[in-house]
N, C-alpha and C. Protein backbone atom coordinates (compact mmCIF):
# COMPACT_ATOMS: atom_id res chain seq x y z
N UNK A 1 0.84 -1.17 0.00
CA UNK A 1 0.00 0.00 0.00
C UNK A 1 0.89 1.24 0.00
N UNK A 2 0.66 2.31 -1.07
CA UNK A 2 1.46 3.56 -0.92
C UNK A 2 0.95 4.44 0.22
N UNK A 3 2.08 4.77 0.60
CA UNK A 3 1.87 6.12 2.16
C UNK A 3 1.54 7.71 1.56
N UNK A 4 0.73 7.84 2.14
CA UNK A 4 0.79 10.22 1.39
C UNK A 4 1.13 10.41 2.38
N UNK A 5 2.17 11.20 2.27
CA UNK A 5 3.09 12.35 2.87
C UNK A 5 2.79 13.56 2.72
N UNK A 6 1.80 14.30 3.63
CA UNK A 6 0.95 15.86 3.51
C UNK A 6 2.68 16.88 3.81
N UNK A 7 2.72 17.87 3.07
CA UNK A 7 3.96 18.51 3.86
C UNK A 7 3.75 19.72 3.43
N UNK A 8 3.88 20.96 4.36
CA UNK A 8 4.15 22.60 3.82
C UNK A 8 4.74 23.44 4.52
N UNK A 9 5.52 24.36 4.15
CA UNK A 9 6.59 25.07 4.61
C UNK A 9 5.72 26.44 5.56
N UNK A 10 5.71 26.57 6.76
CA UNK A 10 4.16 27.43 6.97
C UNK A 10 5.35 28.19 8.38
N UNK A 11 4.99 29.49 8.19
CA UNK A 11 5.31 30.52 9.36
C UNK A 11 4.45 29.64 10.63
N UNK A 12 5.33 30.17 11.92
CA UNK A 12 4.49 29.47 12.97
C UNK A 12 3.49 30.48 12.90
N UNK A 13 2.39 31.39 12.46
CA UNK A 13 1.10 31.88 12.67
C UNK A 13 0.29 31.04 11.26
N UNK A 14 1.07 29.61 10.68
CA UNK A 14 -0.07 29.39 9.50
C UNK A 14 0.33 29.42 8.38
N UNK A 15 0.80 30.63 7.81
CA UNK A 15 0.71 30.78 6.49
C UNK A 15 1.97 30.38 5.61
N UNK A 16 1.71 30.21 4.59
CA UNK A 16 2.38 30.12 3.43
C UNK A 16 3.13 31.38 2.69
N UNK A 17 2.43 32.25 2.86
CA UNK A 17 2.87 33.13 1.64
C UNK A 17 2.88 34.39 2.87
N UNK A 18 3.59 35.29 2.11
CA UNK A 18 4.15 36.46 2.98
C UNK A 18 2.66 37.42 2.58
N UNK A 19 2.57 38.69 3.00
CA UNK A 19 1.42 39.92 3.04
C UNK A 19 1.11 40.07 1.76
N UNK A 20 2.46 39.83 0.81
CA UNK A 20 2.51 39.94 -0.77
C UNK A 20 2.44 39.02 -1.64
N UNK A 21 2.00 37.82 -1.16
CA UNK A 21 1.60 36.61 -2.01
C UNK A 21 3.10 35.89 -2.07
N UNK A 22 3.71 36.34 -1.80
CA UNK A 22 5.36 35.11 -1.40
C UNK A 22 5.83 34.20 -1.54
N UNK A 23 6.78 33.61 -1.47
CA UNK A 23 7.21 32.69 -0.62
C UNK A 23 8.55 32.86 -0.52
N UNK A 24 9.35 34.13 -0.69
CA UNK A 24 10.88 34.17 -0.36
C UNK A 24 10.90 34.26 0.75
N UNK A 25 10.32 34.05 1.64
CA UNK A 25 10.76 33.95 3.17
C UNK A 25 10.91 32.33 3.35
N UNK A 26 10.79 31.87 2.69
CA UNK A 26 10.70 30.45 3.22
C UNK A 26 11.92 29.29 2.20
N UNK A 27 13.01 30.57 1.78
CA UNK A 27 13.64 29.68 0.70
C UNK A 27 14.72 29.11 2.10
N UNK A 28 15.09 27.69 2.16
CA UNK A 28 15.60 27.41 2.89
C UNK A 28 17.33 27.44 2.65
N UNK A 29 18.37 27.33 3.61
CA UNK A 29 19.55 27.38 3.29
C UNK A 29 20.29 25.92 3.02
N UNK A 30 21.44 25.89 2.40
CA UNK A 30 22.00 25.07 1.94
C UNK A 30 21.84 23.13 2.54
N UNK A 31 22.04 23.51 4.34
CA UNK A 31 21.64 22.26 5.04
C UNK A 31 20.27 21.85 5.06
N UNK A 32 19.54 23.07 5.14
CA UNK A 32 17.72 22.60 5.32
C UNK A 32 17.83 22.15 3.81
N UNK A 33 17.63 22.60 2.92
CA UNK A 33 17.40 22.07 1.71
C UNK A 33 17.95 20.73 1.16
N UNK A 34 19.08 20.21 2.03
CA UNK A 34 19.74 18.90 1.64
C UNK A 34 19.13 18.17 2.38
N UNK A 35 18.28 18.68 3.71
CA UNK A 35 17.70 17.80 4.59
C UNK A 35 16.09 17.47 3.93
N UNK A 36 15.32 18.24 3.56
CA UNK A 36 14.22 18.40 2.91
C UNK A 36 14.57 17.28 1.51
N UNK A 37 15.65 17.77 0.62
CA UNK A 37 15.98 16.39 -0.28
C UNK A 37 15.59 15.09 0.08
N UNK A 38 16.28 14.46 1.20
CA UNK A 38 16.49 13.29 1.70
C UNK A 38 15.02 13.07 2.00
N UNK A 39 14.40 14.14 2.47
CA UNK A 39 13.03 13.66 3.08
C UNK A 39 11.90 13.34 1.90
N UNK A 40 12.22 14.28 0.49
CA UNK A 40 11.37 14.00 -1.10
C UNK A 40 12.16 13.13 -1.80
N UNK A 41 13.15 12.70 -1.31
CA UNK A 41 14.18 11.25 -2.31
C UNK A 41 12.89 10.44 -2.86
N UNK A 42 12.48 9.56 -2.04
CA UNK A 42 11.55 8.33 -2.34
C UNK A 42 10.30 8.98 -2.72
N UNK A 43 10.01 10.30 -3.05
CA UNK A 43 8.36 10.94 -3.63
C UNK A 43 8.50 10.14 -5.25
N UNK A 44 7.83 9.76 -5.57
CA UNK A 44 7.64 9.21 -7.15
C UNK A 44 6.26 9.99 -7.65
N UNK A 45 5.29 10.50 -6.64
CA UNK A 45 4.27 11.40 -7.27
C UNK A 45 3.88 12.72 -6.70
N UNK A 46 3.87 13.99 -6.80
CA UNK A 46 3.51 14.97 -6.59
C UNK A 46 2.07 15.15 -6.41
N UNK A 47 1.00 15.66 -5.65
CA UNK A 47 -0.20 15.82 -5.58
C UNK A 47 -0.35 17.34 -4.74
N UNK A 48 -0.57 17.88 -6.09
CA UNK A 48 -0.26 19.63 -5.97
C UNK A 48 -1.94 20.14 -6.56
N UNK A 49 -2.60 21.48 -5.82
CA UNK A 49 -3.66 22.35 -5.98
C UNK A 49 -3.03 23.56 -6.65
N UNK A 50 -3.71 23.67 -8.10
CA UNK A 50 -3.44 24.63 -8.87
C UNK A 50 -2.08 25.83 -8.42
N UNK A 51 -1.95 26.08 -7.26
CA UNK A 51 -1.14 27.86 -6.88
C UNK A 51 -0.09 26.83 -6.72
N UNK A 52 -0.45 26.23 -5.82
CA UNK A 52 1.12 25.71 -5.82
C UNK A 52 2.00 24.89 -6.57
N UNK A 53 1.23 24.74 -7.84
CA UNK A 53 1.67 24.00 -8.86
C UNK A 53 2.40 24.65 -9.43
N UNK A 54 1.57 25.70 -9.83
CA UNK A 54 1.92 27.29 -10.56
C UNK A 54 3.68 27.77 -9.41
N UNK A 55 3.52 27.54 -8.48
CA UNK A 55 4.88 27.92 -7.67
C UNK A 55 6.13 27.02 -8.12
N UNK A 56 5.74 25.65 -7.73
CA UNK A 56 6.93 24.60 -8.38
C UNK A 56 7.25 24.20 -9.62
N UNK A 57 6.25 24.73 -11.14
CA UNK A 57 6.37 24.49 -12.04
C UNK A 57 7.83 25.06 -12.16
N UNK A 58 8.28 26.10 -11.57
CA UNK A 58 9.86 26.92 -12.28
C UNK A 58 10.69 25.19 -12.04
N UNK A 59 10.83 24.36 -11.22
CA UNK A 59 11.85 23.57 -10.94
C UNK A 59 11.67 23.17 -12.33
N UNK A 60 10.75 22.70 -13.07
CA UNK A 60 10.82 22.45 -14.39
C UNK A 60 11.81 22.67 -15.62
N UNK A 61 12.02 23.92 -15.54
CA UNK A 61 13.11 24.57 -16.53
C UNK A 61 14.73 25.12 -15.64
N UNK A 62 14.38 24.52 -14.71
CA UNK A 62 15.64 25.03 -13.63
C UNK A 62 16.76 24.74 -14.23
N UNK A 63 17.86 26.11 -14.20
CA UNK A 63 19.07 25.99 -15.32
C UNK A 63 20.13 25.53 -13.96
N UNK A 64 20.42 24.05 -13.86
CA UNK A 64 21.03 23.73 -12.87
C UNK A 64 22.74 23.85 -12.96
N UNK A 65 22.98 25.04 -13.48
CA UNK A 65 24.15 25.32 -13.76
C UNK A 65 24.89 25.14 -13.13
N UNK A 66 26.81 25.39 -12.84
CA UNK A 66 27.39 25.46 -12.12
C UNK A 66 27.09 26.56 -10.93
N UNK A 67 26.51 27.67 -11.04
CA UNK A 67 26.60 28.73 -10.22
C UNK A 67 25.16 28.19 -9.18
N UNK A 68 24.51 27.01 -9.54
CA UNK A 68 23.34 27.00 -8.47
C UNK A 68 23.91 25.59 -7.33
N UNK A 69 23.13 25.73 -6.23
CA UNK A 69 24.15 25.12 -5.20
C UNK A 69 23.71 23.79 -5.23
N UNK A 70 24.58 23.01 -4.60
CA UNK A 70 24.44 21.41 -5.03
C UNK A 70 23.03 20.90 -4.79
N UNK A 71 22.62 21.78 -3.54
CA UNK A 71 20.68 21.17 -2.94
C UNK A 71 20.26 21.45 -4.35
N UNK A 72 20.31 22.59 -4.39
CA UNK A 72 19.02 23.01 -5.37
C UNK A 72 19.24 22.30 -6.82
N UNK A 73 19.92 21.67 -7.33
CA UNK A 73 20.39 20.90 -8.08
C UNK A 73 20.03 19.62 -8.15
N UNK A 74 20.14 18.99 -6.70
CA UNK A 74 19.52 17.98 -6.14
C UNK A 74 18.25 17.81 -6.22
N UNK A 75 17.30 19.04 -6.03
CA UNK A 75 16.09 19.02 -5.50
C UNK A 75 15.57 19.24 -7.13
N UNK A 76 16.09 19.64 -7.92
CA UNK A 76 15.60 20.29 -9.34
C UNK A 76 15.33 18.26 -9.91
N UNK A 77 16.47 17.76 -9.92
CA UNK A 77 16.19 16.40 -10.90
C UNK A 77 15.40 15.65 -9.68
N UNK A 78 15.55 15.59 -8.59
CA UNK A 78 14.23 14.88 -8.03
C UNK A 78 12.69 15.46 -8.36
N UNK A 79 12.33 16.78 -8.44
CA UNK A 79 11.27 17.29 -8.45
C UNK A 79 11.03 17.13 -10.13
N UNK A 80 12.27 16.59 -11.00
CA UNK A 80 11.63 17.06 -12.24
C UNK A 80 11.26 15.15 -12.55
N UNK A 81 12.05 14.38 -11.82
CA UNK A 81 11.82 12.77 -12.24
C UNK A 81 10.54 12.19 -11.95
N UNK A 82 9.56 13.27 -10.67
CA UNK A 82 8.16 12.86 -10.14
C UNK A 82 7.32 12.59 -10.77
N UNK A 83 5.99 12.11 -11.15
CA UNK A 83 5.02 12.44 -11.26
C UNK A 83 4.56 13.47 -10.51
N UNK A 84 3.42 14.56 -11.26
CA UNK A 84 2.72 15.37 -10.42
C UNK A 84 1.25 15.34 -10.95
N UNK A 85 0.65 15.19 -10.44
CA UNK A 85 -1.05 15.56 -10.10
C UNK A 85 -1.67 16.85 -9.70
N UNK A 86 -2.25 17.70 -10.76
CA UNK A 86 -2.57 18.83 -10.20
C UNK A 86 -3.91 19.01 -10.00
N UNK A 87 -4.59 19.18 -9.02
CA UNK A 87 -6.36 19.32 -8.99
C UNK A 87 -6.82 21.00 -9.26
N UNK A 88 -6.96 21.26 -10.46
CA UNK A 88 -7.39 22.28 -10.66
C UNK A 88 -8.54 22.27 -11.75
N UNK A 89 -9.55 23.68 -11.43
CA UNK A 89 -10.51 23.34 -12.88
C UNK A 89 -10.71 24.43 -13.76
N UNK A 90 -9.10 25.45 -13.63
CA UNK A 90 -8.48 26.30 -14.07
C UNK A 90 -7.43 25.98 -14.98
N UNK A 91 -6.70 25.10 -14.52
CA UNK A 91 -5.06 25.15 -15.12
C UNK A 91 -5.37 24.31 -16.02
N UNK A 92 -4.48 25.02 -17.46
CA UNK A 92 -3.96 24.19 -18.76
C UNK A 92 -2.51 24.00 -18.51
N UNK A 93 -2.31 22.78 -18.27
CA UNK A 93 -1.16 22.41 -17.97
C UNK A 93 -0.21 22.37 -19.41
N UNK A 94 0.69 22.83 -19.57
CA UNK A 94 1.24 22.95 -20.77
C UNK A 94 2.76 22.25 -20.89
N UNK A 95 3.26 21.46 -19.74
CA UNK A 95 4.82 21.06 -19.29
C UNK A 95 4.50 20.02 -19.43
N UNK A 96 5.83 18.99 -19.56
CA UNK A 96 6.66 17.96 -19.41
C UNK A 96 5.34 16.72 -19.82
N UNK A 97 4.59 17.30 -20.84
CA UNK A 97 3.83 16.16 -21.36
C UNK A 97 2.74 15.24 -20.77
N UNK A 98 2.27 16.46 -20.02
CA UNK A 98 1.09 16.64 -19.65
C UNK A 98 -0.16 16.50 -19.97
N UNK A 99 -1.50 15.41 -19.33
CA UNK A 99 -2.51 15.71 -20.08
C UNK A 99 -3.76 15.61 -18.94
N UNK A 100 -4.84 15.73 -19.39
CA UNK A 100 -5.93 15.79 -18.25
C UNK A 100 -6.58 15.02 -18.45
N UNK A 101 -7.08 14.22 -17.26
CA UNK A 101 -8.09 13.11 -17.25
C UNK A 101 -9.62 13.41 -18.29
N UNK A 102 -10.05 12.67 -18.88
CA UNK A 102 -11.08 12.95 -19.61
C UNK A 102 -12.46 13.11 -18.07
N UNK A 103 -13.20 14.30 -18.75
CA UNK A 103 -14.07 15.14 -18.08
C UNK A 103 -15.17 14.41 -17.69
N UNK A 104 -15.13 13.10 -18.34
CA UNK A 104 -16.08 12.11 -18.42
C UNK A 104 -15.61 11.14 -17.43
N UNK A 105 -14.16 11.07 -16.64
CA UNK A 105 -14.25 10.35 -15.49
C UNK A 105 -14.76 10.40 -14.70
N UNK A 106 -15.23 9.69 -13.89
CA UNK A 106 -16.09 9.95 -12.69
C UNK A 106 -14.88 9.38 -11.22
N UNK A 107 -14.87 10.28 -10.62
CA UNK A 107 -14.18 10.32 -9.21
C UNK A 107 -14.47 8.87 -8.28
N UNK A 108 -13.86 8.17 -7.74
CA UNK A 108 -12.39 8.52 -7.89
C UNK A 108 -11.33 8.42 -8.54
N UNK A 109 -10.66 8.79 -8.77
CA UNK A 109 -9.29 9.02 -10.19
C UNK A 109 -8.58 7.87 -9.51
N UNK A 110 -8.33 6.81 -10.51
CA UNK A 110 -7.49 5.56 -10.50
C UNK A 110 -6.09 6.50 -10.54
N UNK A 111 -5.44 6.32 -9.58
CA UNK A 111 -3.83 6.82 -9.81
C UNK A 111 -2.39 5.73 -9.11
N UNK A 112 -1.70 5.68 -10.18
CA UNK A 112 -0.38 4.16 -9.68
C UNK A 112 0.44 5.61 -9.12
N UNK A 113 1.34 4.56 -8.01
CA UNK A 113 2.58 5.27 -7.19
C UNK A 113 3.47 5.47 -7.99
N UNK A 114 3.27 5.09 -9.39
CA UNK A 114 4.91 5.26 -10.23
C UNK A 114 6.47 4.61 -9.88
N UNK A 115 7.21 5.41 -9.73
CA UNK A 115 8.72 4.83 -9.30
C UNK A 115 8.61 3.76 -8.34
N UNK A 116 7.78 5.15 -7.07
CA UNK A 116 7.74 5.10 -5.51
C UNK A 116 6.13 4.59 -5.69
N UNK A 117 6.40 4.33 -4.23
CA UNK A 117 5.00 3.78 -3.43
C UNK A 117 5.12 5.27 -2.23
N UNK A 118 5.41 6.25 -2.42
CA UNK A 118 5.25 7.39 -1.43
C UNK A 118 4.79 8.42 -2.47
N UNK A 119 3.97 9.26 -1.74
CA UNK A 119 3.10 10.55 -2.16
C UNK A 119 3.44 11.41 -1.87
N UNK A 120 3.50 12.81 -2.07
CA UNK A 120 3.21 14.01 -1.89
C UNK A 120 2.12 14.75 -2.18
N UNK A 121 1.52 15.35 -1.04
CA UNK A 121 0.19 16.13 -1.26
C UNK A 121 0.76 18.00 -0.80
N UNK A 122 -0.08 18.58 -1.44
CA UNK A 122 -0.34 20.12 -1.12
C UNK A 122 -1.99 20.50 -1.20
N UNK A 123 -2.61 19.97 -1.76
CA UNK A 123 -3.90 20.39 -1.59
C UNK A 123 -5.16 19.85 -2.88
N UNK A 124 -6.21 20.68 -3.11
CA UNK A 124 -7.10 19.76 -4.29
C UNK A 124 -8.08 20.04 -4.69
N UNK A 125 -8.86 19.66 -5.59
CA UNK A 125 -10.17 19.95 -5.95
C UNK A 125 -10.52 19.23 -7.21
N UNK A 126 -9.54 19.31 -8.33
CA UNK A 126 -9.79 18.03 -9.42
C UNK A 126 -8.65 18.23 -10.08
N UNK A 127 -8.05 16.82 -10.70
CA UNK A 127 -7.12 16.49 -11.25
C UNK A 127 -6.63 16.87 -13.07
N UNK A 128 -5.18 17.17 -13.19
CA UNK A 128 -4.83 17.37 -14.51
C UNK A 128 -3.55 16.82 -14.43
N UNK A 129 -3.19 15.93 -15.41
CA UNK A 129 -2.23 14.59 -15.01
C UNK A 129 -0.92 15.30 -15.73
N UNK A 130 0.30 15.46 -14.79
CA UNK A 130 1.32 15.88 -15.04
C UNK A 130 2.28 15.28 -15.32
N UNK A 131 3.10 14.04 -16.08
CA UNK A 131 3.57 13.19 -16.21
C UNK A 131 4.92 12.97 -16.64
């Protein structure tokens, strides 16, 4: 049986995003981010709600050059090898060969663990298959 792993980066009052819709307060430094790695190693599927899809889509085209630091490098080919699941009934998903469940499925959405038998969730409402 695959495990979901709920996880979000949240100020201790809650939130996610700064007064200005954000999230540079929450970019972590070199050790948190190698520690956070280790903890999304075994994710094989992403299960992301439209905004925050829209937030992690950049890892997508991430230019993992020499000048970016070994985490974020790390974290770029794990986040780009996932599956992701996005529940939105907004987003045209347009990346990495992407398509959306036909409108004619009826809930609940048959979904395999892929690689992994571990999940990642952020949030939901209906699915557009990110693959």
């Amino acid at each position: 049986m695959a495990k979901l792993i709920y996880s979000a980066i949240t100020s201790l009052d809650g939130y996610v995003e700064d007064e200005h819709g954000r999230l540079e307060w929450a970019e972590p430094d070199e050790e948190v981010h190698a520690f956070v790695n280790e903890l999304e190693r075994p994710i094989g599927t992403y299960l992301y709600g439209r905004r925050m899809y829209e937030t992690m889509v950049w890892w997508e085209t991430f230019d993992a050059g020499p000048a970016q630091s070994a985490a974020a490098r790390d974290y770029a080919e794990l986040w780009q090898a996932a599956d992701k699941i996005v529940y939105s009934r907004t987003l045209e998903v347009t990346c990495c060969s992407a398509r959306s469940p036909s409108a004619a499925a009826s809930p609940p959405y048959r979904i395999t663990s892929g690689p992994s038998s571990r999940w990642s969730t952020s949030d939901a409402s209906k699915p557009a298959w990110c693959t």
